[in-house]
N, C-alpha and C. Protein backbone atom coordinates (compact mmCIF):
# COMPACT_ATOMS: atom_id res chain seq x y z
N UNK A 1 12.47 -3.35 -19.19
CA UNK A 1 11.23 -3.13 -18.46
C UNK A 1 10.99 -4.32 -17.54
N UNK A 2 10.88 -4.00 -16.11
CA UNK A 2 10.59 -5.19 -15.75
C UNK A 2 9.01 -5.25 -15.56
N UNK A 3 9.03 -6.87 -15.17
CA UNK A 3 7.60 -7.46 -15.25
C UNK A 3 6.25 -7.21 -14.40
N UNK A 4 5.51 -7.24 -13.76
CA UNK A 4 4.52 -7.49 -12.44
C UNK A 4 4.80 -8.03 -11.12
N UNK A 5 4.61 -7.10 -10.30
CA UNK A 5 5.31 -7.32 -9.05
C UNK A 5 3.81 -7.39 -8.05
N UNK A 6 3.86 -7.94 -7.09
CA UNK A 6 2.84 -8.44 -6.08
C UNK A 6 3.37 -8.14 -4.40
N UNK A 7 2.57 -7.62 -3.81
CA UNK A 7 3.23 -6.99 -2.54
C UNK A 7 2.24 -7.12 -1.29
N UNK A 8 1.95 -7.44 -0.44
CA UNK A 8 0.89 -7.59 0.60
C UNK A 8 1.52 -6.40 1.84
N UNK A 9 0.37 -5.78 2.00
CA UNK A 9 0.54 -5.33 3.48
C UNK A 9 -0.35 -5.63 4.36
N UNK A 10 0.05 -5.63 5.53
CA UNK A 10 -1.29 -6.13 6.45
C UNK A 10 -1.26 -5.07 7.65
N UNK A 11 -2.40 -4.54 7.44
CA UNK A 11 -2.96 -3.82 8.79
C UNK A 11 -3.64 -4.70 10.01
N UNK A 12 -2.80 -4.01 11.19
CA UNK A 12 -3.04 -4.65 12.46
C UNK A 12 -2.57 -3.65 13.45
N UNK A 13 -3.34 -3.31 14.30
CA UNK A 13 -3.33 -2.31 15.82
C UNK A 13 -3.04 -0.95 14.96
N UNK A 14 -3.49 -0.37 13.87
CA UNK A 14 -3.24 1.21 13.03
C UNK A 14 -1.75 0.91 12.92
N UNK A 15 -1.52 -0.12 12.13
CA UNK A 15 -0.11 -0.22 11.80
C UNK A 15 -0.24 -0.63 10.56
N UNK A 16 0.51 -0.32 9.50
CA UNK A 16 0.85 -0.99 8.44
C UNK A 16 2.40 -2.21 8.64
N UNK A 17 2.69 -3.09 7.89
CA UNK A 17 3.58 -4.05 8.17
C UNK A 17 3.29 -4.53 7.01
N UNK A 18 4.66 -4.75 6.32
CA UNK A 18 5.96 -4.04 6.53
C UNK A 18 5.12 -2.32 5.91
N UNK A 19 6.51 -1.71 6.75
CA UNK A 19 6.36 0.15 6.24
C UNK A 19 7.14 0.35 5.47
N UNK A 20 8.03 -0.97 4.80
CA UNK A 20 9.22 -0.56 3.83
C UNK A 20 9.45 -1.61 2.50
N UNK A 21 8.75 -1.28 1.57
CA UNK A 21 9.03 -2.70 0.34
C UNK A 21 9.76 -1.74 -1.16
N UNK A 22 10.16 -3.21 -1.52
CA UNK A 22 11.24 -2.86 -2.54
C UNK A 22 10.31 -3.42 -3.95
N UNK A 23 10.81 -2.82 -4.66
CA UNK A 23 10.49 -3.33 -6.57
C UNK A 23 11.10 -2.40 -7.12
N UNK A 24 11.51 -3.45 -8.14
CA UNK A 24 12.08 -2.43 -9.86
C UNK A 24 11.56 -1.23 -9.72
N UNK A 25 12.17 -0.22 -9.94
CA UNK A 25 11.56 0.78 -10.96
C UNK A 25 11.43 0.46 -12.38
N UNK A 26 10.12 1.45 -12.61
CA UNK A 26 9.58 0.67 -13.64
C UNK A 26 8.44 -0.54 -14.19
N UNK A 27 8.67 -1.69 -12.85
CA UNK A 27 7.88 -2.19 -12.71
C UNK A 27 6.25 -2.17 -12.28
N UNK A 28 5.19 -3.00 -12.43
CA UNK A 28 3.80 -2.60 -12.49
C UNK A 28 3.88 -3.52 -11.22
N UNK A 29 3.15 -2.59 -9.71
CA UNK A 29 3.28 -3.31 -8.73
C UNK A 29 1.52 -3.15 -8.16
N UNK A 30 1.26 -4.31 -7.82
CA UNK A 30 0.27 -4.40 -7.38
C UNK A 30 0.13 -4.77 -5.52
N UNK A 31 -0.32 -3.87 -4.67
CA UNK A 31 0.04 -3.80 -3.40
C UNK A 31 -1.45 -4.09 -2.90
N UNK A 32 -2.13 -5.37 -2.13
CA UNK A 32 -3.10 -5.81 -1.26
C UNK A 32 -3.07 -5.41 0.18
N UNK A 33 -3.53 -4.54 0.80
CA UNK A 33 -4.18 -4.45 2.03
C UNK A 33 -4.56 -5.27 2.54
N UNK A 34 -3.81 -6.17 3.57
CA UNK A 34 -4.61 -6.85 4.74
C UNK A 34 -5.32 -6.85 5.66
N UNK A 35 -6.71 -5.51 5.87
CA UNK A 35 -7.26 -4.54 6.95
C UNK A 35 -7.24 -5.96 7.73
N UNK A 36 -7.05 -6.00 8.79
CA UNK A 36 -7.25 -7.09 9.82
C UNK A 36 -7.93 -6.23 11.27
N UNK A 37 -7.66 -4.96 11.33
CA UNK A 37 -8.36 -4.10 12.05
C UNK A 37 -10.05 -4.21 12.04
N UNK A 38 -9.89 -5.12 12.94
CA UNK A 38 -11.74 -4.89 12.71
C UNK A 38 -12.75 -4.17 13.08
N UNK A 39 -14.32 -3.87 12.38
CA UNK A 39 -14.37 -2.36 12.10
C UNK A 39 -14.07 -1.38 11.88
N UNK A 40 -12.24 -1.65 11.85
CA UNK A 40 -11.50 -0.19 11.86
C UNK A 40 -11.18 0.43 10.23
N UNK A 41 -11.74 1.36 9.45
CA UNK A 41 -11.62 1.81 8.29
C UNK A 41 -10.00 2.01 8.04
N UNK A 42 -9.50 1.59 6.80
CA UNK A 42 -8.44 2.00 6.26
C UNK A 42 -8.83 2.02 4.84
N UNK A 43 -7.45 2.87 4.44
CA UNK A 43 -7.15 2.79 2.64
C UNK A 43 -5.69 2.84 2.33
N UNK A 44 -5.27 3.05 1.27
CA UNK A 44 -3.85 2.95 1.16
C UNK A 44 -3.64 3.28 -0.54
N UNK A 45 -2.88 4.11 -0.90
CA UNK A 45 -2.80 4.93 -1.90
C UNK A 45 -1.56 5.85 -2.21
N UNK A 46 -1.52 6.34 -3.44
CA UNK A 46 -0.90 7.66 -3.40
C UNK A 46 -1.58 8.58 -4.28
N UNK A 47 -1.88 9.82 -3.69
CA UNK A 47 -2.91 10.77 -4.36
C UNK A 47 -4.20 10.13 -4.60
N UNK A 48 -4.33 10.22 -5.95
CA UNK A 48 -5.97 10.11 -6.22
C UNK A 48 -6.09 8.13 -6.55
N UNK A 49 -4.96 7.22 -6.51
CA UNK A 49 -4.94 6.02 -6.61
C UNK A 49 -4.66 4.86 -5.82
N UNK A 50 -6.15 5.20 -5.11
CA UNK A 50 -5.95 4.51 -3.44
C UNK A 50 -6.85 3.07 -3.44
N UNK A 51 -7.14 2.57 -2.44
CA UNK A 51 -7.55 1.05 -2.13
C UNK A 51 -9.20 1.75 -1.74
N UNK A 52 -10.22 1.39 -1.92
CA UNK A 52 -11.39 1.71 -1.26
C UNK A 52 -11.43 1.58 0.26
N UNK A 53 -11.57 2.79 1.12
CA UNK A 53 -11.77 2.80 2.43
C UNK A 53 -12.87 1.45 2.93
N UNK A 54 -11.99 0.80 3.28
CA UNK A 54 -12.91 -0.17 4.28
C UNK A 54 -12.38 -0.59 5.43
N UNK A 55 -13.93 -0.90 6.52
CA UNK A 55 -13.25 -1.55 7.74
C UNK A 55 -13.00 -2.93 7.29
N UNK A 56 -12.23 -3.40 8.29
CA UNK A 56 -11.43 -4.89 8.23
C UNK A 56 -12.59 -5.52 9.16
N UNK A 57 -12.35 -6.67 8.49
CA UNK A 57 -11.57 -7.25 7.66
C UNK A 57 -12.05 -7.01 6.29
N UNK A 58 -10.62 -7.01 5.27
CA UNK A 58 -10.97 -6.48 3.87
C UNK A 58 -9.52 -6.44 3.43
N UNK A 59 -8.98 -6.72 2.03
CA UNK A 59 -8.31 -6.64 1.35
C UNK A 59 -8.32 -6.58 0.05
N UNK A 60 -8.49 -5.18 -0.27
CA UNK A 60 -8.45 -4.35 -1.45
C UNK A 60 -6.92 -4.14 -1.96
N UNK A 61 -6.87 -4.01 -3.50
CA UNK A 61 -5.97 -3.67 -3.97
C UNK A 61 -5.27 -2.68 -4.99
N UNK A 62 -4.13 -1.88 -5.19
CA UNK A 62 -4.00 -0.81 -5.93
C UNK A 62 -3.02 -1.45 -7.14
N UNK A 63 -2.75 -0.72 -8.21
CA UNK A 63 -2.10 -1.15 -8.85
C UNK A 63 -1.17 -0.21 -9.64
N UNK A 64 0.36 0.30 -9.71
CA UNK A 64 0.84 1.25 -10.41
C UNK A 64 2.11 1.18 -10.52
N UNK A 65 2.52 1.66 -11.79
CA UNK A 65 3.80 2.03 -11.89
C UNK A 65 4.85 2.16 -11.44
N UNK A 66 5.71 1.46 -10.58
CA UNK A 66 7.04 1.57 -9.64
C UNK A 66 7.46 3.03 -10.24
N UNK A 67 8.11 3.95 -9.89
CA UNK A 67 8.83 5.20 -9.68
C UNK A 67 10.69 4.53 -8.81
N UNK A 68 11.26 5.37 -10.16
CA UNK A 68 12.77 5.46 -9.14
C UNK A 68 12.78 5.99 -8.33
N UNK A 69 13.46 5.75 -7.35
CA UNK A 69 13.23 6.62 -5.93
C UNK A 69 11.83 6.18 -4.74
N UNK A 70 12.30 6.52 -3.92
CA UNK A 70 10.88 6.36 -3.06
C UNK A 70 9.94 6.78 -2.98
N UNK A 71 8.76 6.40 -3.04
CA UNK A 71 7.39 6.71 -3.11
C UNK A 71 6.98 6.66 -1.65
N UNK A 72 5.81 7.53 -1.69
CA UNK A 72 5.09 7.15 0.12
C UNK A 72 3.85 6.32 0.13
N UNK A 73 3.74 5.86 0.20
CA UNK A 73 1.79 5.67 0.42
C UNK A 73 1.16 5.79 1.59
N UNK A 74 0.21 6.24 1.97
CA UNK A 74 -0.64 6.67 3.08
C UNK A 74 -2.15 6.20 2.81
N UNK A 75 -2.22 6.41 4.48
CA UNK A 75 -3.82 6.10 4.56
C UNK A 75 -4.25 7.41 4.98
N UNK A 76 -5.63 7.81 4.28
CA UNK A 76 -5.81 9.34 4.42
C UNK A 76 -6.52 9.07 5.74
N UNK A 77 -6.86 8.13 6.43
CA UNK A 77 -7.97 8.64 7.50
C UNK A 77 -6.75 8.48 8.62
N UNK A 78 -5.36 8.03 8.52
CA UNK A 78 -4.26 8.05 10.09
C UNK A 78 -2.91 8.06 9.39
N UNK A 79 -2.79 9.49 9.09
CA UNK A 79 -2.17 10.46 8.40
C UNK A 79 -0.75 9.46 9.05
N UNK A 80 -0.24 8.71 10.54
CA UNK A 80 0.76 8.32 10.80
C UNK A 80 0.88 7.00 9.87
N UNK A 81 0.38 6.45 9.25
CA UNK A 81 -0.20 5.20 8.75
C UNK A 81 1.14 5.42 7.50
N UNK A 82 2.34 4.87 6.93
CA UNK A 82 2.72 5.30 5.63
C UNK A 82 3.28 3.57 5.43
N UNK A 83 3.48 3.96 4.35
CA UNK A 83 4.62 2.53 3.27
C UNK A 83 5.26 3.11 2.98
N UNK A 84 6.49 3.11 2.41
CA UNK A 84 7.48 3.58 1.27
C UNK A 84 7.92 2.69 0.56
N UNK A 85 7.79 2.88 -1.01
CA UNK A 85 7.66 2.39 -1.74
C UNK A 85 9.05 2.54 -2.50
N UNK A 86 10.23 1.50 -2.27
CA UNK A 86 11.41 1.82 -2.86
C UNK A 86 12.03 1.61 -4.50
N UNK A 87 11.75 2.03 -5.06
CA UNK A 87 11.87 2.12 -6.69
C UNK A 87 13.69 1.69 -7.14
N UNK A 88 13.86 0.47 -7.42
CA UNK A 88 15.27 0.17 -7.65
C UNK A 88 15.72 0.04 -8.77
């Protein structure tokens, strides 16, 4: 089993950065939002275990289970907005 993993993304111009991070599968990863978009609302999630919609500046955080295989995460309000979440 691996251990706790820590991951930052930072929103800037309706971009997420990076759109591509790695962890164990298996591992418990905890992923921070950097909204740097100011006034601009984001969230970041998968399904029902998302970051609280806020404008930036704001950095909220999720916390879950690595999955083998790739995961997506999205922001529900700019459906182009994703991460993938690579499960190794």
């Amino acid at each position: 089993m691996a251990g706790p993993v820590s991951r930052t993304i930072t929103v800037a111009l309706l971009r997420f950065s990076p759109t591509v991070i790695e962890a164990p599968a298996g591992s418990t990863l905890t992923v921070t939002m950097n909204n740097t978009d100011f006034m601009v609302p984001h969230d970041l999630g998968l399904g029902g275990n998302r970051t609280p919609t806020c404008p930036g500046p704001c950095t909220p955080s999720i916390t879950f289970t690595v999955p083998r295989g790739s995961t997506i995460l999205t922001c529900t309000l700019h459906a182009d907005m994703t991460v993938t979440v690579n499960g190794r």
